[in-house]
PDB file of N, CA and C in Angstrom:
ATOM      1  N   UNK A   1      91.354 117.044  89.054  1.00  0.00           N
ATOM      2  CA  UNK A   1      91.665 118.195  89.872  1.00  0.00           C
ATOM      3  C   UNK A   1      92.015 119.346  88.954  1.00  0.00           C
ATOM      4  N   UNK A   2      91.282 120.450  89.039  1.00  0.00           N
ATOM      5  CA  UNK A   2      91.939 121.910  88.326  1.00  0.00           C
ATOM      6  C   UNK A   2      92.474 122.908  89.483  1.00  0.00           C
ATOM      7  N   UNK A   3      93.378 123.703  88.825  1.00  0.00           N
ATOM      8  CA  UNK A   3      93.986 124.793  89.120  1.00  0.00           C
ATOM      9  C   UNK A   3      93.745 126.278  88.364  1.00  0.00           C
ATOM     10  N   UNK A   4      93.882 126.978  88.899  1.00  0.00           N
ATOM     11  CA  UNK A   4      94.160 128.116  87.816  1.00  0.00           C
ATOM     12  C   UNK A   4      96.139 128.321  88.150  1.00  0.00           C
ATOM     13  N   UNK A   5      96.383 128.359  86.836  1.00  0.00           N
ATOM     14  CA  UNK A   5      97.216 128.909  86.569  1.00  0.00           C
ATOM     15  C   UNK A   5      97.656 130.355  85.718  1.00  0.00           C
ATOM     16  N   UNK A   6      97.786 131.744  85.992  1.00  0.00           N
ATOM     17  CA  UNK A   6      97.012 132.913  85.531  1.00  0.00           C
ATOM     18  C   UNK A   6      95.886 133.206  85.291  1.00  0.00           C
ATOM     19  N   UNK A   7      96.086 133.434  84.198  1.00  0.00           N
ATOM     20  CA  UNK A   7      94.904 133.280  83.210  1.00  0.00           C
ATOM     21  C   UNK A   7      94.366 132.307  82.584  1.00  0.00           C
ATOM     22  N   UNK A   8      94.604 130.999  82.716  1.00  0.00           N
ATOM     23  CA  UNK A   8      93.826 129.538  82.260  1.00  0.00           C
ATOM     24  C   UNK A   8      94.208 128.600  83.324  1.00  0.00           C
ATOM     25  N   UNK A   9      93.382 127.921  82.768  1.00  0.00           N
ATOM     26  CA  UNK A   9      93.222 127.012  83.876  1.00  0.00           C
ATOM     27  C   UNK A   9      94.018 125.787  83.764  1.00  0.00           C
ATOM     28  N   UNK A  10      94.650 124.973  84.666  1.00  0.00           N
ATOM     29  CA  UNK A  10      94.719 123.279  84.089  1.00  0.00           C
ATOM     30  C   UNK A  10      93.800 122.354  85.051  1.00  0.00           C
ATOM     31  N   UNK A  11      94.277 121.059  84.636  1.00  0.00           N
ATOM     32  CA  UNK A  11      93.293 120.226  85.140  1.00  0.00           C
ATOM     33  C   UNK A  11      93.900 118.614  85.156  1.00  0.00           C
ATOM     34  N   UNK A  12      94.320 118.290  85.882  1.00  0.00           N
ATOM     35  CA  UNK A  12      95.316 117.077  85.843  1.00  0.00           C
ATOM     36  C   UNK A  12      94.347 116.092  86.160  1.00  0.00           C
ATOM     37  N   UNK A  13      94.527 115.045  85.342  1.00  0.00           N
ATOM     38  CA  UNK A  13      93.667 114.289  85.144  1.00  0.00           C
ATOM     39  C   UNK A  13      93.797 112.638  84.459  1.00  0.00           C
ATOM     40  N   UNK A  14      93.439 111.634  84.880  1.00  0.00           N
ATOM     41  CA  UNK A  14      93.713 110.199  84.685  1.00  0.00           C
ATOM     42  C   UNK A  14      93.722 109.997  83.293  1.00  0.00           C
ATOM     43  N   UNK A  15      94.447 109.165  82.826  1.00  0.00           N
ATOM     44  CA  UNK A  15      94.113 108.812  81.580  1.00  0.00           C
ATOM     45  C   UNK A  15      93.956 107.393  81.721  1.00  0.00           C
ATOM     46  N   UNK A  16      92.327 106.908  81.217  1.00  0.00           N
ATOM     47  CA  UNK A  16      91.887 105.407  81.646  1.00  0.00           C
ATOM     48  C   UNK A  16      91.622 104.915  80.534  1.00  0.00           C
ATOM     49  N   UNK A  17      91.902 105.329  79.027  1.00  0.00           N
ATOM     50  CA  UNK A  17      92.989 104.528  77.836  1.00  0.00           C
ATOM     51  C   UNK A  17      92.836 103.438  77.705  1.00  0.00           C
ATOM     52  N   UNK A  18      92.032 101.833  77.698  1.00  0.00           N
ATOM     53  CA  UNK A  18      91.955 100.627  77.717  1.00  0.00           C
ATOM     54  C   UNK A  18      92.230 100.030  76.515  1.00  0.00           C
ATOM     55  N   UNK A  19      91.424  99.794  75.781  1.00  0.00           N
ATOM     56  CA  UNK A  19      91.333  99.546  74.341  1.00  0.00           C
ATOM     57  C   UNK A  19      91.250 100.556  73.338  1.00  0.00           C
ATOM     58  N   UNK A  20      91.313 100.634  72.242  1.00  0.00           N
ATOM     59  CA  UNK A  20      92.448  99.185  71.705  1.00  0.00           C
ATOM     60  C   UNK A  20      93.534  99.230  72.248  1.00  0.00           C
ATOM     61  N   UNK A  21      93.926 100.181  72.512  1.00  0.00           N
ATOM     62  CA  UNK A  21      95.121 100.803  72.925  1.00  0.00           C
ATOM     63  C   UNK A  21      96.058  99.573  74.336  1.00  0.00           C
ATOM     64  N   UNK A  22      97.567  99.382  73.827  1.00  0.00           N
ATOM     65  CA  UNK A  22      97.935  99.414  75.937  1.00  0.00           C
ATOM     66  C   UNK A  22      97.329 100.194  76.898  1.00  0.00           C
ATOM     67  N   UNK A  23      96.738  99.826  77.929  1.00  0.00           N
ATOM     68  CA  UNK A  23      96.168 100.590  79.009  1.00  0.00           C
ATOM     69  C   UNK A  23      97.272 101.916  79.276  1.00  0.00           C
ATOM     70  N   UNK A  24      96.630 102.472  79.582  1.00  0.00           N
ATOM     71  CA  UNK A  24      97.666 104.294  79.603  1.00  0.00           C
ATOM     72  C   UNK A  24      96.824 104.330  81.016  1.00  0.00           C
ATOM     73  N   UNK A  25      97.531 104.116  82.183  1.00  0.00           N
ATOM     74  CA  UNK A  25      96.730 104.749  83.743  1.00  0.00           C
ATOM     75  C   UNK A  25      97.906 105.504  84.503  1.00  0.00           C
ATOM     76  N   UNK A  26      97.617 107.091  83.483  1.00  0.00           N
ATOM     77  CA  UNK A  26      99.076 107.723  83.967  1.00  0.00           C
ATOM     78  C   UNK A  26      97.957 109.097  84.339  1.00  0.00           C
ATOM     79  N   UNK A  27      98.331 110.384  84.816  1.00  0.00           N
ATOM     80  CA  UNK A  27      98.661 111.514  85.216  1.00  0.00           C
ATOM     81  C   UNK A  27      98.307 112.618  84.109  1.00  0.00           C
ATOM     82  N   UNK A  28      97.864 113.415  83.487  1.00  0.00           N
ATOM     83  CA  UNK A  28      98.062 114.164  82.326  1.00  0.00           C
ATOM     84  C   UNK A  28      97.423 115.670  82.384  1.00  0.00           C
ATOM     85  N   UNK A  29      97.448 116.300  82.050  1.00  0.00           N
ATOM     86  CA  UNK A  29      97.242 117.282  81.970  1.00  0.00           C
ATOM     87  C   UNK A  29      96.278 118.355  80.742  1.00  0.00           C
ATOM     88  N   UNK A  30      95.427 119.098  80.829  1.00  0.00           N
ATOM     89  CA  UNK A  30      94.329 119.538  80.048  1.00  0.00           C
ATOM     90  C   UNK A  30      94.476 121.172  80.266  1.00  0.00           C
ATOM     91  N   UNK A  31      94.714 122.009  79.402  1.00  0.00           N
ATOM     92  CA  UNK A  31      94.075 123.389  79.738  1.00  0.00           C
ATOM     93  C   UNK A  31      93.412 124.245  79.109  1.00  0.00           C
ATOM     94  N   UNK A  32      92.589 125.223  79.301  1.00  0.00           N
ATOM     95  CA  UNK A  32      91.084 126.282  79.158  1.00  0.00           C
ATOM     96  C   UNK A  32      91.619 127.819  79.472  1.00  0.00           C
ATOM     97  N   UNK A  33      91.101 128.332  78.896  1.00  0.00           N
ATOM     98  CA  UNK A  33      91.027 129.418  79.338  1.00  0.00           C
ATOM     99  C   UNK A  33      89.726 130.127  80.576  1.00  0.00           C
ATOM    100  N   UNK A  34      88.927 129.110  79.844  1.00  0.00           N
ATOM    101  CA  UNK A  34      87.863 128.869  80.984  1.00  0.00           C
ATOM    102  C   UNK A  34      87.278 127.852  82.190  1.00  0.00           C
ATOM    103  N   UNK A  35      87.179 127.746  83.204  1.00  0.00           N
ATOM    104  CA  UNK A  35      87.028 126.752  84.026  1.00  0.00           C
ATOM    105  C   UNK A  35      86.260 125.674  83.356  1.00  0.00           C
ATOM    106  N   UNK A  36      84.920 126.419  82.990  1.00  0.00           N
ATOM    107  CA  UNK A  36      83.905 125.076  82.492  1.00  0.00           C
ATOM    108  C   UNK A  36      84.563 124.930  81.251  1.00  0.00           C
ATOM    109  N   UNK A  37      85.747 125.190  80.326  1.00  0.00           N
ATOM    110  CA  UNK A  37      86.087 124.240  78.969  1.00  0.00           C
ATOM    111  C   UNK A  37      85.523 125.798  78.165  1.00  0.00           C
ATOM    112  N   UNK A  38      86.209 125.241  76.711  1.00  0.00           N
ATOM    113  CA  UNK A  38      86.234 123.671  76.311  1.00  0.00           C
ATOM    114  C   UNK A  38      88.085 123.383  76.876  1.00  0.00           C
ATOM    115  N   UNK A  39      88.447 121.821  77.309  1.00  0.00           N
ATOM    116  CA  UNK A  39      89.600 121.825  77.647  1.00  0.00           C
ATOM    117  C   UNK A  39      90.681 121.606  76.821  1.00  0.00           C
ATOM    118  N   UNK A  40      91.540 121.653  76.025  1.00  0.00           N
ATOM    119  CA  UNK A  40      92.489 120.739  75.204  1.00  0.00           C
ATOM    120  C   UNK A  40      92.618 119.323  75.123  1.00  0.00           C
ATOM    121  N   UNK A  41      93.520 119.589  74.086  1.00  0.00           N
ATOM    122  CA  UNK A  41      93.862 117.884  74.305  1.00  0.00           C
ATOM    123  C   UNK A  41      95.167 117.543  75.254  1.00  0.00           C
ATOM    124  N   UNK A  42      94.839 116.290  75.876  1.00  0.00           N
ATOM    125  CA  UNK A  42      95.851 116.388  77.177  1.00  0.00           C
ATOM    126  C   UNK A  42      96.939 116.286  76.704  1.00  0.00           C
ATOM    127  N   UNK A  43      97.517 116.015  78.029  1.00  0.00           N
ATOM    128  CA  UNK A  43      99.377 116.499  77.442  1.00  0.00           C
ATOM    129  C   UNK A  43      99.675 114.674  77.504  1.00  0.00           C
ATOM    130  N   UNK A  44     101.462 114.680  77.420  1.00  0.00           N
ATOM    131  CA  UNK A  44     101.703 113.294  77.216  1.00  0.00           C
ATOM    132  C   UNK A  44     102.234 113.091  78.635  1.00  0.00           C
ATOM    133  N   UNK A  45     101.629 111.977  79.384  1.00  0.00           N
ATOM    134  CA  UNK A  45     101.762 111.686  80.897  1.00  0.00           C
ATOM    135  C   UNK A  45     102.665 112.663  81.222  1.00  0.00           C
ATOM    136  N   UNK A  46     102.332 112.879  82.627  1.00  0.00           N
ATOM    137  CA  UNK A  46     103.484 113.525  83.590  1.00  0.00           C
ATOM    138  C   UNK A  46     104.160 112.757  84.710  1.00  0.00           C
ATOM    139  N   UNK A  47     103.489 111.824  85.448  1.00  0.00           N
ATOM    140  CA  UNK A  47     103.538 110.177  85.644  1.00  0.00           C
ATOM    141  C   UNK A  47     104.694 109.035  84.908  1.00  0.00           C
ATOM    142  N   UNK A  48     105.489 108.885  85.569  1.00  0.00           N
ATOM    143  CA  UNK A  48     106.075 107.264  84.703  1.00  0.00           C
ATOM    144  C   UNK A  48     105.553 106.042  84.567  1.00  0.00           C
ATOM    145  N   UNK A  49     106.083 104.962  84.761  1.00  0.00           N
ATOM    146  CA  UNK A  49     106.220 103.919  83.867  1.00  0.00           C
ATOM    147  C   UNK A  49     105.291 102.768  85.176  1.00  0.00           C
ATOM    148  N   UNK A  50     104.041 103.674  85.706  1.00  0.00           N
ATOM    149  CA  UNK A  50     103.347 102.850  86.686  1.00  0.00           C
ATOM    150  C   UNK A  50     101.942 103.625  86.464  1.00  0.00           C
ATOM    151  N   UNK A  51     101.200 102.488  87.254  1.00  0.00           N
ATOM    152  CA  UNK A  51      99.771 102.842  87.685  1.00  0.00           C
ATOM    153  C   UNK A  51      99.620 104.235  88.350  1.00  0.00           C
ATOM    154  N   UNK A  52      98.758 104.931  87.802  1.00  0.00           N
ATOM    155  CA  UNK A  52      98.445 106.445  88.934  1.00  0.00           C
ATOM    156  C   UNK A  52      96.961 106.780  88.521  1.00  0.00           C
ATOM    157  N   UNK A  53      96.666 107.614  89.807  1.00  0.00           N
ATOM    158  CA  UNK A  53      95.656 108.052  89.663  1.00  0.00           C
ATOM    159  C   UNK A  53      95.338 108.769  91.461  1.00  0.00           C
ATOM    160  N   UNK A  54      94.225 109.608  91.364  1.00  0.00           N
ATOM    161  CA  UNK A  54      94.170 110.580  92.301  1.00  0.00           C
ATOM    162  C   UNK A  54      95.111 111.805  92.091  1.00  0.00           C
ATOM    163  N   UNK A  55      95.226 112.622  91.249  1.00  0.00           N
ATOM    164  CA  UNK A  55      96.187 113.755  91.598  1.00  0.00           C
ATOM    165  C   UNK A  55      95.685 114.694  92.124  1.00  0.00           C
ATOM    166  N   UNK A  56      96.681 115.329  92.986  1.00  0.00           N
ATOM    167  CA  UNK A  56      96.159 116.569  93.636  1.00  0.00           C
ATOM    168  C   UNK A  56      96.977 117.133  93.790  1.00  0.00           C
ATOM    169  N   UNK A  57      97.125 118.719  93.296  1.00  0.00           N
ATOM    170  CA  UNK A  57      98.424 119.385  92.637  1.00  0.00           C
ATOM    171  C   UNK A  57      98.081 120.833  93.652  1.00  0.00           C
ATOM    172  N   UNK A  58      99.313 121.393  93.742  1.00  0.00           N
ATOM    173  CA  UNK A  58      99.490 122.000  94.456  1.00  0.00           C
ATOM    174  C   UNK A  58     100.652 123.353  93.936  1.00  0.00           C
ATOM    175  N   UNK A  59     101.217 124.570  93.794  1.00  0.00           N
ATOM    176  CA  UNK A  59     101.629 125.155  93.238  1.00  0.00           C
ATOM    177  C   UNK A  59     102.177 126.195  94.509  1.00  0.00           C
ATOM    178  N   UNK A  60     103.639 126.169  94.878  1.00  0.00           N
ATOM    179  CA  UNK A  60     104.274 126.674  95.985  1.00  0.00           C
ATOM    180  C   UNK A  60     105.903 127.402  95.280  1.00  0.00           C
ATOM    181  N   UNK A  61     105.941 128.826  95.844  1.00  0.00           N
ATOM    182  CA  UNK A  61     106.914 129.362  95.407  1.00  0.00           C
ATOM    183  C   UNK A  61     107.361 129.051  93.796  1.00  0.00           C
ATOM    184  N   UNK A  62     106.115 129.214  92.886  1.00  0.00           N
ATOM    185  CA  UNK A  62     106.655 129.097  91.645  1.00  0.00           C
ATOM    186  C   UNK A  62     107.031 127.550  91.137  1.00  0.00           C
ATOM    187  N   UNK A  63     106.648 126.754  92.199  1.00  0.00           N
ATOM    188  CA  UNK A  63     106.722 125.147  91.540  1.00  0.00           C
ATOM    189  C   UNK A  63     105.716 124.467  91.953  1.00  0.00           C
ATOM    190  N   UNK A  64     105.277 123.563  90.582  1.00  0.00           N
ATOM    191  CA  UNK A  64     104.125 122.692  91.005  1.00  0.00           C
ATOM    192  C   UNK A  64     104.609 121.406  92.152  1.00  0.00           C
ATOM    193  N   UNK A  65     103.458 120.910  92.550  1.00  0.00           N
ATOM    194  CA  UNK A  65     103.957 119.665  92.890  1.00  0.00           C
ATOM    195  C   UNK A  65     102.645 119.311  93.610  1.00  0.00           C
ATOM    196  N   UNK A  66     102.611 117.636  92.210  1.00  0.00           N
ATOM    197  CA  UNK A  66     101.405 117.288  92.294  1.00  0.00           C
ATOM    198  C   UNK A  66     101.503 115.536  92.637  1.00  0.00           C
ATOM    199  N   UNK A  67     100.823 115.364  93.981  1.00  0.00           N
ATOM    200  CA  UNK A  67     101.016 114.456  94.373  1.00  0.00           C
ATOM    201  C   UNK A  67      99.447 113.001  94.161  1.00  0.00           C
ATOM    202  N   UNK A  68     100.345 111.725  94.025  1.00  0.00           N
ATOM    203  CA  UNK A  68      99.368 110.890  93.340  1.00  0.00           C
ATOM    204  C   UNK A  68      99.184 109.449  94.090  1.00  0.00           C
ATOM    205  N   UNK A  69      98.248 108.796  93.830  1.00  0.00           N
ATOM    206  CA  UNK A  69      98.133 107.287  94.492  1.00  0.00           C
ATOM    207  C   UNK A  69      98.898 106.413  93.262  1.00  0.00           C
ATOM    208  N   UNK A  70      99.844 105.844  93.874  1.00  0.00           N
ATOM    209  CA  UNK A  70     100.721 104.587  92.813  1.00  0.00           C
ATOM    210  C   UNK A  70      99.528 103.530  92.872  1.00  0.00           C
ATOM    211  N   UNK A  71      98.478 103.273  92.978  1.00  0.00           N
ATOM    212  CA  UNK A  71      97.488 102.264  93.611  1.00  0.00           C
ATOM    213  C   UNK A  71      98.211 100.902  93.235  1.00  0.00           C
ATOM    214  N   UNK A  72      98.992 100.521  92.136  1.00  0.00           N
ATOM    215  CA  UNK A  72      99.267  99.261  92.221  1.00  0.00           C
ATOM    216  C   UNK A  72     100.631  98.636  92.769  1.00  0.00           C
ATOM    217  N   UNK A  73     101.293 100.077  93.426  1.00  0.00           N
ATOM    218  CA  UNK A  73     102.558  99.966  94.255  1.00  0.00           C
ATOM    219  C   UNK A  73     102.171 100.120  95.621  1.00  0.00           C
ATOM    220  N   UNK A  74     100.808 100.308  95.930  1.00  0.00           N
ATOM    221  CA  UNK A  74     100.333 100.905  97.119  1.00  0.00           C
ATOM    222  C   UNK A  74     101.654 101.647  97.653  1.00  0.00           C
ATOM    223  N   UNK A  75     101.821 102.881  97.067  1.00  0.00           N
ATOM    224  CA  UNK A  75     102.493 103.810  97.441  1.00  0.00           C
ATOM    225  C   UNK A  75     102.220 105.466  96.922  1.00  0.00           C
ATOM    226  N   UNK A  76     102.826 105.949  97.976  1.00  0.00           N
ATOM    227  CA  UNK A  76     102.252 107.839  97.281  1.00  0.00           C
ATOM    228  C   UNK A  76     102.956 107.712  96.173  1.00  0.00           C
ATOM    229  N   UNK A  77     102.805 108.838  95.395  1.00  0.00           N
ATOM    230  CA  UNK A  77     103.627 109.689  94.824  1.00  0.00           C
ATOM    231  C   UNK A  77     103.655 111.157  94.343  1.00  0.00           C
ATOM    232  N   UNK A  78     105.367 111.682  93.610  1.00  0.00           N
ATOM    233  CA  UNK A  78     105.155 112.972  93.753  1.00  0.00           C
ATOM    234  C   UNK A  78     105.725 113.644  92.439  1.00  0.00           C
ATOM    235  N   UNK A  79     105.781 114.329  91.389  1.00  0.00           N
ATOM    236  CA  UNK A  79     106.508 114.982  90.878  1.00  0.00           C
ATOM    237  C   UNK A  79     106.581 116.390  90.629  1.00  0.00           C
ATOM    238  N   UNK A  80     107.235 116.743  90.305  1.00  0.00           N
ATOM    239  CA  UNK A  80     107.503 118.461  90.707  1.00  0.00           C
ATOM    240  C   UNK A  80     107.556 119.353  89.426  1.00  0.00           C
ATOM    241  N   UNK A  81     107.226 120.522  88.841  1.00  0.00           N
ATOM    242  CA  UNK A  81     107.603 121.383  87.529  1.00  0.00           C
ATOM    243  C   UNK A  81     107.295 122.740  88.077  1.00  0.00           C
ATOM    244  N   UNK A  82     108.685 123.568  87.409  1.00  0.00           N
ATOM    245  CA  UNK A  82     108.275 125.273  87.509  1.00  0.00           C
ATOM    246  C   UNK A  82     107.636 125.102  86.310  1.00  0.00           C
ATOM    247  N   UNK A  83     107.242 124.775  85.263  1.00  0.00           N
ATOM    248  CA  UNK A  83     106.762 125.427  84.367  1.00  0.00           C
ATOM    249  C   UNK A  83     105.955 124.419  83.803  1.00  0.00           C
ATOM    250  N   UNK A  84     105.230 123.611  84.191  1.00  0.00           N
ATOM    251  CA  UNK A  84     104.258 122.737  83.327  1.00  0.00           C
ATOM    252  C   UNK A  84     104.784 121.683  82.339  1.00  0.00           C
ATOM    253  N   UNK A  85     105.680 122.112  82.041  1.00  0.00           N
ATOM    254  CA  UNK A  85     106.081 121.570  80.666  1.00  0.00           C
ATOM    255  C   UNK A  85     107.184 119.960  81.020  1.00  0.00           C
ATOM    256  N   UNK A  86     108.561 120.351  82.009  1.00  0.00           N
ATOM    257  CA  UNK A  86     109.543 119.656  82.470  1.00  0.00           C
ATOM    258  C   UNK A  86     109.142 118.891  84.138  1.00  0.00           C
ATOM    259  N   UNK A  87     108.521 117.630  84.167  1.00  0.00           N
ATOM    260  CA  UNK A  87     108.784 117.272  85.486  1.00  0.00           C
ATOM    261  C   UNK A  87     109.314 116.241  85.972  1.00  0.00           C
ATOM    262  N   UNK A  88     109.995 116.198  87.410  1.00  0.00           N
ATOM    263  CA  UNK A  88     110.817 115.885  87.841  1.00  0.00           C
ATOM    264  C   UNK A  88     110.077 114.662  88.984  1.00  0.00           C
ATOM    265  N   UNK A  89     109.794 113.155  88.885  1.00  0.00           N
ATOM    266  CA  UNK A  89     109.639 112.468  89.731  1.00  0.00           C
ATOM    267  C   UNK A  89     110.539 112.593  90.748  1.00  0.00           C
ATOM    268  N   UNK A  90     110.258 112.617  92.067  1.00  0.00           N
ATOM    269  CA  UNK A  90     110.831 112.873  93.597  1.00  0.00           C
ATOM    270  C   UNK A  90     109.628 112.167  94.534  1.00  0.00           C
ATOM    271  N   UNK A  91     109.356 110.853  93.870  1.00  0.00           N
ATOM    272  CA  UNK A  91     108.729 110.239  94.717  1.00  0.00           C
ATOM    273  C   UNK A  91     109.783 109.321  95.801  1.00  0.00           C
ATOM    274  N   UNK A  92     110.635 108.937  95.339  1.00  0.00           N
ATOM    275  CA  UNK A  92     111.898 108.610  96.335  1.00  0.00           C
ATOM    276  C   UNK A  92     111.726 109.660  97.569  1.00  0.00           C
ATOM    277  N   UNK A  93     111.517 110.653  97.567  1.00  0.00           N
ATOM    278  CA  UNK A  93     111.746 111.976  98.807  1.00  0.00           C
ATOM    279  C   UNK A  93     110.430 111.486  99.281  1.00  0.00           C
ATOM    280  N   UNK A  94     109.563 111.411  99.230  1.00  0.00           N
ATOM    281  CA  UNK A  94     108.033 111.809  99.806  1.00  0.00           C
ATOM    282  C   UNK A  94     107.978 110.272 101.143  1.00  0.00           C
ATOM    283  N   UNK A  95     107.497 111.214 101.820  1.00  0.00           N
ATOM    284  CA  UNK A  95     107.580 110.448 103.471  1.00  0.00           C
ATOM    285  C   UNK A  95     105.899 110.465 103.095  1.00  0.00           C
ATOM    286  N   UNK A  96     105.148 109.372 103.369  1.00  0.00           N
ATOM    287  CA  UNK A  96     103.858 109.417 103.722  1.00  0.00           C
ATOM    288  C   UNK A  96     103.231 108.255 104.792  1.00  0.00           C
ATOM    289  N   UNK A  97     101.933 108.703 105.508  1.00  0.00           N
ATOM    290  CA  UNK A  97     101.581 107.251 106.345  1.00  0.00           C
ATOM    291  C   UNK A  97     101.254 106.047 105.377  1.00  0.00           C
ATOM    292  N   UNK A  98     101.598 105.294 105.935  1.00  0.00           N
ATOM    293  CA  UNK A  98     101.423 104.145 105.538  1.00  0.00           C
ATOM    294  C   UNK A  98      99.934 103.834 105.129  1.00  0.00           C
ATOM    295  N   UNK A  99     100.002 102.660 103.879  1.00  0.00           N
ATOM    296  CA  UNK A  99      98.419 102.593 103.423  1.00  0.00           C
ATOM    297  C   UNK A  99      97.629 104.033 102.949  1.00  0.00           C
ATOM    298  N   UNK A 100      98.524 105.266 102.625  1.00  0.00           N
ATOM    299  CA  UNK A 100      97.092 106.352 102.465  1.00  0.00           C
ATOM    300  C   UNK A 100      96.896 106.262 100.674  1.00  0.00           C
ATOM    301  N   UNK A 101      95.633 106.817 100.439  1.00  0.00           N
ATOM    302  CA  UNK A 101      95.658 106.535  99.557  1.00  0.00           C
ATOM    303  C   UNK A 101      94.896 107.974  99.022  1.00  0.00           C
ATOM    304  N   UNK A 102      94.232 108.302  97.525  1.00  0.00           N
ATOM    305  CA  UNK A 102      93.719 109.249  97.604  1.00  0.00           C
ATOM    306  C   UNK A 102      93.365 110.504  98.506  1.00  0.00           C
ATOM    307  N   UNK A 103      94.298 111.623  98.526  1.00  0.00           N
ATOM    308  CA  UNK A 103      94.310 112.838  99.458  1.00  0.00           C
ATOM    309  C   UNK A 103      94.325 113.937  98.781  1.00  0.00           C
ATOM    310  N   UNK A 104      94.204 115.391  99.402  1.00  0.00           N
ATOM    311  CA  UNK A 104      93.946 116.373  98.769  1.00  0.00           C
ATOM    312  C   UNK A 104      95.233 117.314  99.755  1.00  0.00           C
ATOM    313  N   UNK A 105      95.692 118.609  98.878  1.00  0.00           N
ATOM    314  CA  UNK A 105      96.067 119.761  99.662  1.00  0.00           C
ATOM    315  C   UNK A 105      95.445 121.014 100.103  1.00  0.00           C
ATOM    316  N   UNK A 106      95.649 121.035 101.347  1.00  0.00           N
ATOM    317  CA  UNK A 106      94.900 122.348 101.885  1.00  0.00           C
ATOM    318  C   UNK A 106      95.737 123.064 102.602  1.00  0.00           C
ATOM    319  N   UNK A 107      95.546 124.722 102.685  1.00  0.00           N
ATOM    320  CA  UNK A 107      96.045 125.328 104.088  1.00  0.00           C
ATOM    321  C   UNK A 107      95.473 125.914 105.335  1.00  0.00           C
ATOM    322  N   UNK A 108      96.369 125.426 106.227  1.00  0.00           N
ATOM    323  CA  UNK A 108      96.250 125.785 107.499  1.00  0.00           C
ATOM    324  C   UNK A 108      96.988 126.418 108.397  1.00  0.00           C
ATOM    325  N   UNK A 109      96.512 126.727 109.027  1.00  0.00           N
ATOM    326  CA  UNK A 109      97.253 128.096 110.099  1.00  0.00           C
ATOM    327  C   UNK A 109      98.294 127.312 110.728  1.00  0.00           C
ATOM    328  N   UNK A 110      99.652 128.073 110.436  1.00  0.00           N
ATOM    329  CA  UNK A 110     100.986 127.745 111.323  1.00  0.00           C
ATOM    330  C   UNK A 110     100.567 127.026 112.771  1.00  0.00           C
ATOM    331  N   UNK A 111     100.067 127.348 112.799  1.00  0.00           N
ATOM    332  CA  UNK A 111      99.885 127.000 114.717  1.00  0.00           C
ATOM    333  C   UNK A 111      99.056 125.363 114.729  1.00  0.00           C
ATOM    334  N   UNK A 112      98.705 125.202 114.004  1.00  0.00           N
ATOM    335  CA  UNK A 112      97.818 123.614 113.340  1.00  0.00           C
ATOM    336  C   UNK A 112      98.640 123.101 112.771  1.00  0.00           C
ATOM    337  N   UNK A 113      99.143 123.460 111.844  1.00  0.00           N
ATOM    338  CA  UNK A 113     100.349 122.275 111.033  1.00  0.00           C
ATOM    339  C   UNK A 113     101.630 122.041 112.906  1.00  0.00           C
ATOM    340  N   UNK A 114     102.014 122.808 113.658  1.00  0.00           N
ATOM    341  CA  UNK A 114     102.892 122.778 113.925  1.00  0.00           C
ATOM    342  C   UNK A 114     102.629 121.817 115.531  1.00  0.00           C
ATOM    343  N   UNK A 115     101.076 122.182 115.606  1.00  0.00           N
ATOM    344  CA  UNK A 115     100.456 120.687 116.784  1.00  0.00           C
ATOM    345  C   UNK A 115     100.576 119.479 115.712  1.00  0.00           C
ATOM    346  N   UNK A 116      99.926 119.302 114.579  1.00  0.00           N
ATOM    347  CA  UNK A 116     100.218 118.370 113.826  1.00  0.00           C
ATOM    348  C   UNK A 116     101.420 117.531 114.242  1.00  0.00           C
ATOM    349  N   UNK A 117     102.704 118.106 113.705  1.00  0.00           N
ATOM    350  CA  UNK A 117     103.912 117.504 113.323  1.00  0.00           C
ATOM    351  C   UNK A 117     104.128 117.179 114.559  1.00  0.00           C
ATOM    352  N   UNK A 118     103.861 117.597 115.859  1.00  0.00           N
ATOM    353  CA  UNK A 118     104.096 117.515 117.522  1.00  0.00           C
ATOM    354  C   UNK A 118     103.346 116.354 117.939  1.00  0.00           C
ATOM    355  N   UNK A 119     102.584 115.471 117.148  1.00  0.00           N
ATOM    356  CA  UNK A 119     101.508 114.540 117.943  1.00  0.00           C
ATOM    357  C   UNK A 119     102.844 113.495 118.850  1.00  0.00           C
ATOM    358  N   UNK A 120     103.805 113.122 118.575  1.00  0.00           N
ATOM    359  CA  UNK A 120     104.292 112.308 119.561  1.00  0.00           C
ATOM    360  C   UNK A 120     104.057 112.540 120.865  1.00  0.00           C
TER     361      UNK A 120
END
C-alpha cells in the first residue's frame, strides 16, 4: 500500500524475509520521492513480535494509522504515528468483525457511515 506523504511518497509493505535469515513477516516501510521509485531501503518493522501482513494505512488529523491482518492470531490489527518514525501498537483498542481479514480504508459521506453504524 502507498501513500503520499507531501512531497514523497511511502509505501508500507510486508517483509517475507525467509532464508537464511529468521522469517521477518512484519509491516515496514519504503520511501520515493517518486511514486514509480526508485524506493529506499525499508525501515525496521513497525509491527511487533507477530505475523502481519495486509496493511492499509490511513493518515487522519496529522496521525497515521495503519491497520493490518495478525493472520496467525486471526486477529486485526492497528498501530498509530504522527510522524513516521515513533509507533504506537493500539491493537488492544480496535473493535473489528469477527474473522475479517485483509481490508482497505475509504471515505464516505456522513450520512452512509451513520446508516452503517445504525444496522441494528
Amino acid at each position: 500500500m502507498m501513500q503520499r506523504d507531501g512531497k514523497r511518497y511511502v509505501m508500507f509493505l510486508k517483509d517475507e524475509t525467509n532464508t537464511p535469515f529468521t522469517p521477518q513477516k512484519n509491516i515496514r516501510m519504503a520511501f520515493s520521492d517518486r511514486a514509480e521509485g526508485p524506493f529506499g531501503v525499508p525501515s525496521e518493522p513497525i509491527t511487533g513480535n507477530y505475523w502481519a501482513e495486509g496493511p492499509s494505512a490511513v493518515k487522519i488529523d496529522g496521525r497515521w494509522f495503519v491497520y493490518f491482518d495478525k493472520y496467525r492470531k486471526h486477529r486485526y490489527g492497528l498501530v498509530v504515528s504522527r510522524d513516521l518514525a515513533n509507533w504506537t501498537d493500539q491493537s488492544e483498542k480496535l473493535r473489528m468483525p469477527e474473522g475479517i481479514r485483509h481490508g482497505t480504508v475509504f471515505r464516505v459521506p456522513e450520512d452512509v457511515a451513520r446508516g452503517l453504524l445504525d444496522l441494528d
